[in-house]
N, C-alpha and C. Protein backbone atom coordinates (compact mmCIF):
# COMPACT_ATOMS: atom_id res chain seq x y z
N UNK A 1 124.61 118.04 106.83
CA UNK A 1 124.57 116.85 106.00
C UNK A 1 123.66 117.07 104.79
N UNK A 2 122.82 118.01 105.28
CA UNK A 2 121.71 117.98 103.50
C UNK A 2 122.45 119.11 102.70
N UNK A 3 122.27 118.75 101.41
CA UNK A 3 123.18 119.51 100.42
C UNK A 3 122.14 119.82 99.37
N UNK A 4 121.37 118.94 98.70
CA UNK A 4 120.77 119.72 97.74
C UNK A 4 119.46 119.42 97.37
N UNK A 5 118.35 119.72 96.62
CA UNK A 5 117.10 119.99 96.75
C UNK A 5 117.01 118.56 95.50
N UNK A 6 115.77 117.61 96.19
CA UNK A 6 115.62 116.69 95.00
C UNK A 6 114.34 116.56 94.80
N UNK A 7 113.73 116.07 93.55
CA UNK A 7 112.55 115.67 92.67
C UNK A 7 112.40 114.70 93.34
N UNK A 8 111.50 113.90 93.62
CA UNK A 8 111.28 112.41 93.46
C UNK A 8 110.21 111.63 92.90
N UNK A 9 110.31 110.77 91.93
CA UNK A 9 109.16 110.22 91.35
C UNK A 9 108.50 108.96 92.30
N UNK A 10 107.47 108.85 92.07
CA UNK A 10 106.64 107.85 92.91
C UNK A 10 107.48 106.36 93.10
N UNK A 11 107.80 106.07 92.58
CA UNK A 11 108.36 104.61 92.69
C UNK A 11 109.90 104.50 93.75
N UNK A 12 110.34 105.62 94.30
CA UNK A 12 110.82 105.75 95.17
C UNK A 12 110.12 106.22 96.37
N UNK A 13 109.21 106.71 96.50
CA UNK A 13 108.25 107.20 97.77
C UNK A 13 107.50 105.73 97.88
N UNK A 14 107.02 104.98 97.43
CA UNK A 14 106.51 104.09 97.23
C UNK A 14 107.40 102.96 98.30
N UNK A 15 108.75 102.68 97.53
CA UNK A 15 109.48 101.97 97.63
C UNK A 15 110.28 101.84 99.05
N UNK A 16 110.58 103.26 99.36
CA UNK A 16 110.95 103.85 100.86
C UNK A 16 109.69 103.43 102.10
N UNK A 17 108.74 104.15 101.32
CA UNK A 17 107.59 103.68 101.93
C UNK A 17 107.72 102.38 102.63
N UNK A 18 107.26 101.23 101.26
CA UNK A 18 107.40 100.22 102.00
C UNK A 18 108.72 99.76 102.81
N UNK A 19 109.48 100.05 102.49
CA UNK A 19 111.16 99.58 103.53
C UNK A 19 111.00 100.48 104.65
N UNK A 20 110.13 101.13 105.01
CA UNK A 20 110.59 102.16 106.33
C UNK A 20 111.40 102.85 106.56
N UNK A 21 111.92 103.42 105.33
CA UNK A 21 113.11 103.75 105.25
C UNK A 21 113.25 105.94 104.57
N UNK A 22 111.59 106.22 104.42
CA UNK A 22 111.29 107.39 103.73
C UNK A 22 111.79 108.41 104.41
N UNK A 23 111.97 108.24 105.81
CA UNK A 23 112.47 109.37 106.66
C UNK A 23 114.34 109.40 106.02
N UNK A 24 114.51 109.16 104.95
CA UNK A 24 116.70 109.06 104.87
C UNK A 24 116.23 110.31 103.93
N UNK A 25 115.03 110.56 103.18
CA UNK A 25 115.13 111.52 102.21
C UNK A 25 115.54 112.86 102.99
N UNK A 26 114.50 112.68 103.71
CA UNK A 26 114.36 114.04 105.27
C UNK A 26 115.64 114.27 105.43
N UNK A 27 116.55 113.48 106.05
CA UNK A 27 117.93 112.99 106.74
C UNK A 27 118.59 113.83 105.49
N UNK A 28 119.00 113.28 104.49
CA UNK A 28 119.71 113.33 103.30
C UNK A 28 119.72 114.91 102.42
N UNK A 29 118.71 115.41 102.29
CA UNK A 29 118.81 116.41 101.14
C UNK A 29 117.79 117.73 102.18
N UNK A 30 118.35 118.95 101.68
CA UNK A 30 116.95 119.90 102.18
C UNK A 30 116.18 120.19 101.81
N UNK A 31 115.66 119.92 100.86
CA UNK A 31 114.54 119.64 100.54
C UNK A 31 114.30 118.78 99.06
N UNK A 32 112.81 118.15 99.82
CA UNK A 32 112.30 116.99 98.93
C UNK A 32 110.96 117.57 98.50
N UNK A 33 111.12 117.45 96.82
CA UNK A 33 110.01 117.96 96.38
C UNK A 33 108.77 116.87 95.15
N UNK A 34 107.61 116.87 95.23
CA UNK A 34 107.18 116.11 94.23
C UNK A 34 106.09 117.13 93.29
N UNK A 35 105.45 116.76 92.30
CA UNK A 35 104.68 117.15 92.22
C UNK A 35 103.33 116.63 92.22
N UNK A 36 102.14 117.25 91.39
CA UNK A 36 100.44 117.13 92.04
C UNK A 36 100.42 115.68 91.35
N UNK A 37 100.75 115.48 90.21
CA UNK A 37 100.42 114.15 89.82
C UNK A 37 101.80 112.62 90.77
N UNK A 38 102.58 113.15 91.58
CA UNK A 38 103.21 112.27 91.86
C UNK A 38 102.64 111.65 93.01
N UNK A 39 102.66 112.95 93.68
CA UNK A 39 100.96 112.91 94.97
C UNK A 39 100.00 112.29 94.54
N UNK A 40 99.28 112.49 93.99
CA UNK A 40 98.40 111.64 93.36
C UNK A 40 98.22 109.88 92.99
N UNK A 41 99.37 109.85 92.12
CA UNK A 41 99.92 108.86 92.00
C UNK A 41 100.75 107.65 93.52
N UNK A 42 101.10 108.15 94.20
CA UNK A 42 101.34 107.33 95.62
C UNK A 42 100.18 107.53 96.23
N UNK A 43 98.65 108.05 96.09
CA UNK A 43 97.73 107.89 97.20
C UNK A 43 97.76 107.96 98.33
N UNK A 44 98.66 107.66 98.72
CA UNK A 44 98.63 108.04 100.55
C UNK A 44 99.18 109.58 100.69
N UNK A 45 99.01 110.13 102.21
CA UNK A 45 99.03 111.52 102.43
C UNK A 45 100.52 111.71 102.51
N UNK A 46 101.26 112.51 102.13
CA UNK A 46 102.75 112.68 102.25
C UNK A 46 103.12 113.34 103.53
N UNK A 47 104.41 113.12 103.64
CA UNK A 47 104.73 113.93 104.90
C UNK A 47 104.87 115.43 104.90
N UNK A 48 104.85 116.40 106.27
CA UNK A 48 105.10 117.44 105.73
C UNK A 48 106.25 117.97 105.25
N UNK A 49 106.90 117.46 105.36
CA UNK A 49 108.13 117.88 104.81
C UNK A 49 108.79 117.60 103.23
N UNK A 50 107.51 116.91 102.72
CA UNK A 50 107.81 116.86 101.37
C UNK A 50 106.89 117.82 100.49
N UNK A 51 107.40 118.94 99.79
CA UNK A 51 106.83 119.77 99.00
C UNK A 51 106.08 119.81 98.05
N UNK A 52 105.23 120.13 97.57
CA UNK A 52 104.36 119.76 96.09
C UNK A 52 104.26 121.32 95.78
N UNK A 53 104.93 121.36 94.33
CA UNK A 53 105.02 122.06 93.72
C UNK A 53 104.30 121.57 91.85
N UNK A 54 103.49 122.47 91.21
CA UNK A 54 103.12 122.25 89.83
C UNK A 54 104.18 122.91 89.03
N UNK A 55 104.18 121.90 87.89
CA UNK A 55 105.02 121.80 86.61
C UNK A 55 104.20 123.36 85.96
N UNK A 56 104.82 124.31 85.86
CA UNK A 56 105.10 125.49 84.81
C UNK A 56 104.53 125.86 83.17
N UNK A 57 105.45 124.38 83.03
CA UNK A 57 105.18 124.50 81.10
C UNK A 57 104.53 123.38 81.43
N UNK A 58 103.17 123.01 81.27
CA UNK A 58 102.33 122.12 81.00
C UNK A 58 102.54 121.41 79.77
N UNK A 59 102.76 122.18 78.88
CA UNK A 59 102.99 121.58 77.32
C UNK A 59 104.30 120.79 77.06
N UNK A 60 105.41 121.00 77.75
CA UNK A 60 106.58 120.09 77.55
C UNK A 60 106.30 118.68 78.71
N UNK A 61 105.70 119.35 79.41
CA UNK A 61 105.47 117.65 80.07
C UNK A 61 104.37 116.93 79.49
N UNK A 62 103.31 117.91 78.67
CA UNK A 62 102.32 116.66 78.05
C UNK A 62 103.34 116.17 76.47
N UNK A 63 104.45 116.76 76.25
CA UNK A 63 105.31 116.04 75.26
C UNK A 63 105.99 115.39 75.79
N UNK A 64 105.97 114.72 77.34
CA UNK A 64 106.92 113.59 77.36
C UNK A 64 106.25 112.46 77.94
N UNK A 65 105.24 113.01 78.43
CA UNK A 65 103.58 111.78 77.99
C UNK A 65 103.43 111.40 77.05
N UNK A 66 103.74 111.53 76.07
CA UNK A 66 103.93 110.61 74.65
C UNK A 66 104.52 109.20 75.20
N UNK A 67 105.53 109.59 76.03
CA UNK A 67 106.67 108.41 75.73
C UNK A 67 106.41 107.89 77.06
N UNK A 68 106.37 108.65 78.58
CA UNK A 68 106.14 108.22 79.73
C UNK A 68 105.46 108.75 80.93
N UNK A 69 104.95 108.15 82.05
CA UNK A 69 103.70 107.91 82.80
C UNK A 69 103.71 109.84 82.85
N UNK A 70 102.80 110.06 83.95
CA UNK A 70 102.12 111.31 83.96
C UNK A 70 103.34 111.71 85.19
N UNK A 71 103.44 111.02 86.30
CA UNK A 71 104.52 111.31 87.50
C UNK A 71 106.17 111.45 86.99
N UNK A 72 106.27 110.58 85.96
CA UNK A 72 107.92 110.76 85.61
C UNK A 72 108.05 112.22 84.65
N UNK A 73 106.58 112.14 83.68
CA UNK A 73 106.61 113.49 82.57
C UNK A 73 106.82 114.83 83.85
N UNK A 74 105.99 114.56 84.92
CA UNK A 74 105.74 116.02 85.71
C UNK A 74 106.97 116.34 86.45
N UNK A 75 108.14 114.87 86.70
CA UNK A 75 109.62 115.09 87.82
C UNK A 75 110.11 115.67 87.11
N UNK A 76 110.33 115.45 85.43
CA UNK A 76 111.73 115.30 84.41
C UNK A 76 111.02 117.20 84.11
N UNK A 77 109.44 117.16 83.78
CA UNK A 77 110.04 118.54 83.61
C UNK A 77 109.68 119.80 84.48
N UNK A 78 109.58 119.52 86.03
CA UNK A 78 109.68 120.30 86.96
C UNK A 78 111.14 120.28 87.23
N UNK A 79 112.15 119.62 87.25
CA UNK A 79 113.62 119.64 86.92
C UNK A 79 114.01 120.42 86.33
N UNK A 80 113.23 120.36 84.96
CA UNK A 80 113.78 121.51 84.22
C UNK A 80 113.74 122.61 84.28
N UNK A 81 112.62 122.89 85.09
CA UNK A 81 112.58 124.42 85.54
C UNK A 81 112.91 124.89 86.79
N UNK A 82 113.80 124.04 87.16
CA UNK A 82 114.22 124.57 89.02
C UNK A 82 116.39 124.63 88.88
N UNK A 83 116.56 124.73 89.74
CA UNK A 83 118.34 124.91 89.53
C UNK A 83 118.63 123.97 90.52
N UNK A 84 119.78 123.28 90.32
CA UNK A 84 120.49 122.78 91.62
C UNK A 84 119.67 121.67 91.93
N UNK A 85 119.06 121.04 91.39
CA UNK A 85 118.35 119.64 91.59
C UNK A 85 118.27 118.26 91.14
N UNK A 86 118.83 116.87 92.17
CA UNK A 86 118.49 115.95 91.47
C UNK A 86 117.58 115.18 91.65
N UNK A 87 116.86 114.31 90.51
CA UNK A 87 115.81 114.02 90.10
C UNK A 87 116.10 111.99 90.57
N UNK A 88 115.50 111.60 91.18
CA UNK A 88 115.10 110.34 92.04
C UNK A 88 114.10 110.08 91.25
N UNK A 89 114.55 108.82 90.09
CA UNK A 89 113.57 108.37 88.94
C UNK A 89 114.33 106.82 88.44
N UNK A 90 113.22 105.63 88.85
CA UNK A 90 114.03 104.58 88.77
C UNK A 90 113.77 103.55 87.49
N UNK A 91 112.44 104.35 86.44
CA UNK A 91 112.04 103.70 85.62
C UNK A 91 113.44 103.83 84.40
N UNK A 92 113.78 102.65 83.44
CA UNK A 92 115.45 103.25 82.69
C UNK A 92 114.20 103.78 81.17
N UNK A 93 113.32 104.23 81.26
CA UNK A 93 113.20 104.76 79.61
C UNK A 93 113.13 106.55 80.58
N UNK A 94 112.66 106.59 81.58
CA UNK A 94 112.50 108.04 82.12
C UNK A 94 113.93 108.17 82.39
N UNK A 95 114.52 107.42 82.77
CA UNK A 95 116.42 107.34 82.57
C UNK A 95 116.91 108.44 82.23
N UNK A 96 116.80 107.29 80.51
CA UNK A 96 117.13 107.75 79.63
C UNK A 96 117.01 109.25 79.23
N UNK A 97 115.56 109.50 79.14
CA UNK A 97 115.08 110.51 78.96
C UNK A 97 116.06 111.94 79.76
N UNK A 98 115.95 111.37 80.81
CA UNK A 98 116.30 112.70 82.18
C UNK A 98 118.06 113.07 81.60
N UNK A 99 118.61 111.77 80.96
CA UNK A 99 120.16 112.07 80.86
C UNK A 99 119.97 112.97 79.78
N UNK A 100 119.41 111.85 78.65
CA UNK A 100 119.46 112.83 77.23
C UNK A 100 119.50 114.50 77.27
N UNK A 101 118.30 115.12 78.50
CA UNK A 101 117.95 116.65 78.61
C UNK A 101 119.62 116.99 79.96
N UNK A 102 120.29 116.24 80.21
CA UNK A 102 121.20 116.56 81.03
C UNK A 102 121.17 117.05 82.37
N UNK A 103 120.01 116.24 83.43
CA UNK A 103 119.71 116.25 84.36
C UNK A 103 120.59 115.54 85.05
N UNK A 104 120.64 115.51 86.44
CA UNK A 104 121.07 115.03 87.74
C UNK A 104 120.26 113.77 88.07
N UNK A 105 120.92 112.62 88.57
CA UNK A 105 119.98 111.99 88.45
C UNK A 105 120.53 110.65 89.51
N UNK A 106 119.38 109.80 89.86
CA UNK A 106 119.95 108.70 90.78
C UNK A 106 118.68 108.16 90.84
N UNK A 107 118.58 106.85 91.58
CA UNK A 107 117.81 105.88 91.95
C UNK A 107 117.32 105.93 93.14
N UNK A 108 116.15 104.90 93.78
CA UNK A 108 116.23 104.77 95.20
C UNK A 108 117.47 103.71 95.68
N UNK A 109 117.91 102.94 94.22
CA UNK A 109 119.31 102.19 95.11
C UNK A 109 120.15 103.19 95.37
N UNK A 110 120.53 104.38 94.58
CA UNK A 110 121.35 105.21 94.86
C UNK A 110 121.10 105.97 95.91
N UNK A 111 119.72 106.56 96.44
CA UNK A 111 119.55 106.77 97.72
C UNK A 111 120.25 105.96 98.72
N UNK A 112 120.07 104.74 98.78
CA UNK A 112 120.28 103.99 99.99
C UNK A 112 121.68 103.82 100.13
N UNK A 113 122.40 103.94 98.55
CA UNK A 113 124.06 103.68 98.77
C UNK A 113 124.47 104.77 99.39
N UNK A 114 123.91 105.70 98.73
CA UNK A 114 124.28 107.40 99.46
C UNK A 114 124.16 107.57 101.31
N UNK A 115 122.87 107.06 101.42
CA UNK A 115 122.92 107.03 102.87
C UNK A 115 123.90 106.04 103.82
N UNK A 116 124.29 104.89 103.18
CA UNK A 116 125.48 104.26 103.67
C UNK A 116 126.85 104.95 103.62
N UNK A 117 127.03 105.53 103.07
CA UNK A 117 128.26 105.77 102.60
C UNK A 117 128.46 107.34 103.43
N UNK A 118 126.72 108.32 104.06
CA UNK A 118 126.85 109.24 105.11
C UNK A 118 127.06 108.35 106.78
N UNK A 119 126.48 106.93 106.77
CA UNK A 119 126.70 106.83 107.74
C UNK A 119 124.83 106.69 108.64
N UNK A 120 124.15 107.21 107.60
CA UNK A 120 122.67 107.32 107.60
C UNK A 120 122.07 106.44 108.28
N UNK A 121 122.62 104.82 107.57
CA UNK A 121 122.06 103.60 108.12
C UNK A 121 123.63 102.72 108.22
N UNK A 122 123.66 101.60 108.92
CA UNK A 122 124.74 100.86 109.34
C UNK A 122 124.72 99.82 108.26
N UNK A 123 124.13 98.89 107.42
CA UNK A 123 124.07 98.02 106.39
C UNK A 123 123.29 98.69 105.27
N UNK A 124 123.50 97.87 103.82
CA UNK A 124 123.31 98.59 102.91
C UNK A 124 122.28 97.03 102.92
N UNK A 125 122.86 95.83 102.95
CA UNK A 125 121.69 94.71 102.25
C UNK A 125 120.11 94.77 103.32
N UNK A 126 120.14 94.81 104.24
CA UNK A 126 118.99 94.62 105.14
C UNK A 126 118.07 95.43 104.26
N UNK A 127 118.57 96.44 103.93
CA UNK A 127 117.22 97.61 103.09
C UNK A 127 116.78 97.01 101.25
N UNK A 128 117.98 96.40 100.88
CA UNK A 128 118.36 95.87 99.67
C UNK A 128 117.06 94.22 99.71
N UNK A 129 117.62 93.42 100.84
CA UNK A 129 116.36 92.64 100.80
C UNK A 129 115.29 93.14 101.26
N UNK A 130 115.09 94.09 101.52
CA UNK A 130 113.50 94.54 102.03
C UNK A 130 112.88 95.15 100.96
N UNK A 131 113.95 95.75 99.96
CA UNK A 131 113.37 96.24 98.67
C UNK A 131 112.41 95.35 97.78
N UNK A 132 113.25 93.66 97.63
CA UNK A 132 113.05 93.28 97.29
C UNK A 132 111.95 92.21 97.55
N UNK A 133 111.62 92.21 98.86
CA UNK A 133 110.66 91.54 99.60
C UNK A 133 109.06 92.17 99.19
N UNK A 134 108.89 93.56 98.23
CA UNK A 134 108.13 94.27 98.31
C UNK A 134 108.16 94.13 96.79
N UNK A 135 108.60 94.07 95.81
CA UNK A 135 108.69 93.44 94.33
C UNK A 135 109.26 94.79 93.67
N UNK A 136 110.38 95.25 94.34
CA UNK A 136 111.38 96.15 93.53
C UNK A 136 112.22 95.44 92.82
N UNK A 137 111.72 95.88 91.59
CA UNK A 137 112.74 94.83 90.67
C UNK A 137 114.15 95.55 90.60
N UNK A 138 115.22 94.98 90.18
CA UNK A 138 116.17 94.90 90.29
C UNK A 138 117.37 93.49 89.43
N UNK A 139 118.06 94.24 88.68
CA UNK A 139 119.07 93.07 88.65
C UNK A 139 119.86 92.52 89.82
N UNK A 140 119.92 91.13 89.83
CA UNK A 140 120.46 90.63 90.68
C UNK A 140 122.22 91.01 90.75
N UNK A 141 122.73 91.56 89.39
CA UNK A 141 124.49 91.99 89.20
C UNK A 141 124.37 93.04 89.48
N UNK A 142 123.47 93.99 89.88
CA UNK A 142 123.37 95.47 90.12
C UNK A 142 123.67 95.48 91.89
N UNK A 143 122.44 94.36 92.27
CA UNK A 143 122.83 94.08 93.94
C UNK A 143 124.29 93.92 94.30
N UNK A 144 124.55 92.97 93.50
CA UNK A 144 125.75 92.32 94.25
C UNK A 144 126.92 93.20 93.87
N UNK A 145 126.89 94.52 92.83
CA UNK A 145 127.62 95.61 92.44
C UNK A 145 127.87 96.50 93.85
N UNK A 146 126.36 96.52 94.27
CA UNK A 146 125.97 97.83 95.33
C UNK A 146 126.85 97.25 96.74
N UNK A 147 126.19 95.88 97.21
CA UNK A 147 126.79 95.55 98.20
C UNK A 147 128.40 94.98 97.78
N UNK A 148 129.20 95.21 97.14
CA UNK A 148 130.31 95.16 96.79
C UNK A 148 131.61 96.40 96.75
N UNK A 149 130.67 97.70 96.23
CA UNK A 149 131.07 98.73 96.60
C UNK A 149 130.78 99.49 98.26
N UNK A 150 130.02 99.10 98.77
CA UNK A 150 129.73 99.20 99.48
C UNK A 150 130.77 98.67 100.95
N UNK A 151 130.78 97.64 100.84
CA UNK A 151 131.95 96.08 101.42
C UNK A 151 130.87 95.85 102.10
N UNK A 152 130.08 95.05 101.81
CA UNK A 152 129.03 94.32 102.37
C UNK A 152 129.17 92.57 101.39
């Protein structure tokens, strides 16, 4: 069932975190990687099974600190220097950013649709209101998109 190696920025470790739900990354991909400032940035101790690896070119990620936080600059360009990886980043200007350079890319909603759709978890809304019980913002037409494709 795991297929390919992903980034993840804090606001999905965070987010999993709080839903109880961090063990689908484990489940889902073979490996999950962050880096020192994403660690950092979630404060609590990670599991072992999530990797920390440092960003390479220091200088292209302090050029995308211009525009965004220190954890999204270090995902978007440790991405860039690895193969075969997508990048779990839910802020839309780091989005943006990650498409513009032609990265791989998804959400933690897209996590959770993904894991419905393996069979991972049995409902897609129970995790959807728990997201939101925890102040994951979200459009409310994006929900009712997810649990729609979904048939929920």
């Amino acid at each position: 069932m795991r297929e390919i190696a992903v980034i993840t920025d804090t606001s999905c470790l965070i987010a999993l975190t709080k839903t109880g739900a961090l063990d689908l990354l484990r489940l889902m991909y073979r490996e999950i990687v962050v880096t020192d400032e994403i660690r950092d940035e979630f404060g609590e101790p990670l599991p072992d099974w999530i990797e920390i690896r440092s960003v390479r070119d220091r200088n292209y990620q302090q050029l995308l600190e211009l525009t965004l936080d220190k954890g999204e600059s270090s995902a978007i360009a440790l991405a860039l220097e690895l193969e075969n990886v997508l990048l779990i980043i839910d802020d839309l200007k780091a989005r943006k950013e990650a498409k513009r350079l032609g990265l791989s890319m998804t959400g933690t909603l897209g996590v959770l649709y993904a894991a419905k759709q393996k069979g991972l978890i049995p409902a897609l809304k129970p995790y959807l209101d728990a997201l939101q019980s925890v102040d994951f913002r979200v459009a409310p037409h994006i929900l009712e998109e997810l649990l729609s494709l979904s048939g929920e």
